[in-house]
Protein backbone atom coordinates (compact mmCIF):
# COMPACT_ATOMS: atom_id res chain seq x y z
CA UNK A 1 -37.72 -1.16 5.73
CA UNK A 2 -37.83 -0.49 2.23
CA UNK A 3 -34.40 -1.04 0.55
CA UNK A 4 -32.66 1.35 -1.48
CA UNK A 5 -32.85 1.53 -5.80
CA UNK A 6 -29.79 1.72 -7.12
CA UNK A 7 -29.71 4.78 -8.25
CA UNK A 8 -30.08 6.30 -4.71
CA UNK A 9 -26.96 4.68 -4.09
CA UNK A 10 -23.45 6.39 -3.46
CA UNK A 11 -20.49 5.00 -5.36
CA UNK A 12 -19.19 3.14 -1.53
CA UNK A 13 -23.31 1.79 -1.03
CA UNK A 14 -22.97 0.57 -4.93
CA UNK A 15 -19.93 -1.15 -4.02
CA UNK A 16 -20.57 -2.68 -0.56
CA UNK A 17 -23.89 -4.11 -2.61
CA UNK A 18 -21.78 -5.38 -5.01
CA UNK A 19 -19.42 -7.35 -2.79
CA UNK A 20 -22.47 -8.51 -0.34
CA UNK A 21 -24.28 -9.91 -4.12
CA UNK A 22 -21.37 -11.59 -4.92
CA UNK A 23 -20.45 -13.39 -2.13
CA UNK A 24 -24.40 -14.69 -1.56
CA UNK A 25 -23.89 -15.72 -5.59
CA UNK A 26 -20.53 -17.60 -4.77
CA UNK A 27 -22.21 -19.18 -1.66
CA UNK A 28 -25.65 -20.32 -3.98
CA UNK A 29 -23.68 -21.96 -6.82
CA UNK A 30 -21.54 -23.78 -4.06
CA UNK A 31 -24.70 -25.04 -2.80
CA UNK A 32 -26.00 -26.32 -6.55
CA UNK A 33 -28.71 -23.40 -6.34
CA UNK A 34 -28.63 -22.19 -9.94
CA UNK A 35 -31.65 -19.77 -9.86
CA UNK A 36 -30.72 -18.23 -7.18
CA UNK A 37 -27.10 -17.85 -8.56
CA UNK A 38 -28.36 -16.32 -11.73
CA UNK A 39 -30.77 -13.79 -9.98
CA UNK A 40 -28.00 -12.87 -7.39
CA UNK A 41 -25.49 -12.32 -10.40
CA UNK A 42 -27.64 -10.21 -12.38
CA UNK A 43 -28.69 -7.82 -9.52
CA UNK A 44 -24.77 -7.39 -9.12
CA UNK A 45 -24.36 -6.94 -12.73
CA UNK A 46 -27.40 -4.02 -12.36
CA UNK A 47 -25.73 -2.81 -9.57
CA UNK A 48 -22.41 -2.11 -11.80
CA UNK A 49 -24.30 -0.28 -14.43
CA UNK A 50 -25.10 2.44 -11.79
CA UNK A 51 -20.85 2.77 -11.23
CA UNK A 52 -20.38 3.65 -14.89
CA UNK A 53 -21.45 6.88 -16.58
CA UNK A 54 -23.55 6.01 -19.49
CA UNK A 55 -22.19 8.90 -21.49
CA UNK A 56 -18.86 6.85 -22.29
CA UNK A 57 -21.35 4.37 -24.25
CA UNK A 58 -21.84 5.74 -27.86
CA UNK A 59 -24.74 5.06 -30.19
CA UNK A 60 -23.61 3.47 -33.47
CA UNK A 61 -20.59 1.75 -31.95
CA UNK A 62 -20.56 -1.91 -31.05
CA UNK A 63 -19.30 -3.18 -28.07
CA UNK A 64 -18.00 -6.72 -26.91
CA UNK A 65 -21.02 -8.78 -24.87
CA UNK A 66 -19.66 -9.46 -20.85
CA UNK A 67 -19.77 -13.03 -20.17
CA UNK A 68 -20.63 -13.90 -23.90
CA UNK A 69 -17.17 -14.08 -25.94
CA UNK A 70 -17.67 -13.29 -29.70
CA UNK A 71 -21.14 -11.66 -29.44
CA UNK A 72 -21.33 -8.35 -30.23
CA UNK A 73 -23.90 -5.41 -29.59
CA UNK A 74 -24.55 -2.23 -31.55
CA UNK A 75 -25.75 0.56 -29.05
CA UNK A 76 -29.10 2.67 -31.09
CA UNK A 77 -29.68 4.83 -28.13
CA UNK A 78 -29.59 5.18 -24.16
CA UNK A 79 -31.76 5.18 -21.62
CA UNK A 80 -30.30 6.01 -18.14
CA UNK A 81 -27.80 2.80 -17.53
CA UNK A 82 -29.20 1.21 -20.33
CA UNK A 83 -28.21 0.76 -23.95
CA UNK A 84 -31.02 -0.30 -26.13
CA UNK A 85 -29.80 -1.75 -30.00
CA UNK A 86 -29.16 -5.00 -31.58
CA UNK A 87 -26.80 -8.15 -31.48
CA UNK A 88 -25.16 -8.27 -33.96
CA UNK A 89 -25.67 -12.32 -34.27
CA UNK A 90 -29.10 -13.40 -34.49
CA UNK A 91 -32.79 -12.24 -35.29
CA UNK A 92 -31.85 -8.68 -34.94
CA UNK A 93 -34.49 -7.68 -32.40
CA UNK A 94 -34.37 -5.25 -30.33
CA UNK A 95 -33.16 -5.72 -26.79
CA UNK A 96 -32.02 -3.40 -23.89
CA UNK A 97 -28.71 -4.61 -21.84
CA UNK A 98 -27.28 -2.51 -18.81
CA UNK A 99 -23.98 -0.82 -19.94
CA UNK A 100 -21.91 -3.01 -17.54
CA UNK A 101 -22.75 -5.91 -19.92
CA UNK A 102 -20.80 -3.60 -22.87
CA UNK A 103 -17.02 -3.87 -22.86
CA UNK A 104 -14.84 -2.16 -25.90
């Protein structure tokens, strides 16, 4: 059967997705499986992006980095649940994160 994208998804699938990632996440970094923690954490954190509506994310504004205190992000432009810009640290390259990374 070929599984669902994300953004096929209603709000409750998103959700129940969410849950079932995180507890397979919880259950490989119990287990010492660190890839598979990683992967399983990121899909989840994909899987938020598609909750949010990308139109509360504002080019030119710079918004906290989830899960990486003190980094910072300044949004150029959007495309679908992604902002592409810069961090604000660092070589100043271009990079695209999913909005649920962005927190004011």
């Amino acid at each position: 059967m070929q599984e669902k994208r994300y953004s096929d998804m209603s709000a409750y699938e998103l959700q129940q997705e969410i849950s079932q990632l995180n507890e397979k996440a919880r259950k490989a970094e119990q287990m010492g499986m660190v890839n598979e923690y990683a992967v399983l954490e990121r899909k989840a954190i994909m899987a938020k992006a598609y909750l949010l509506n990308p139109q509360d994310f504002k080019p030119g504004e710079i918004y906290e980095i989830e899960g990486d205190p003190g980094s910072y992000f300044k949004i150029d432009y959007l495309n679908g649940v992604f902002a592409w810009g810069f961090r604000l640290s660092g070589k100043q390259q271009e990079e695209a994160l999913p909005i649920s990374m962005l927190k004011k």
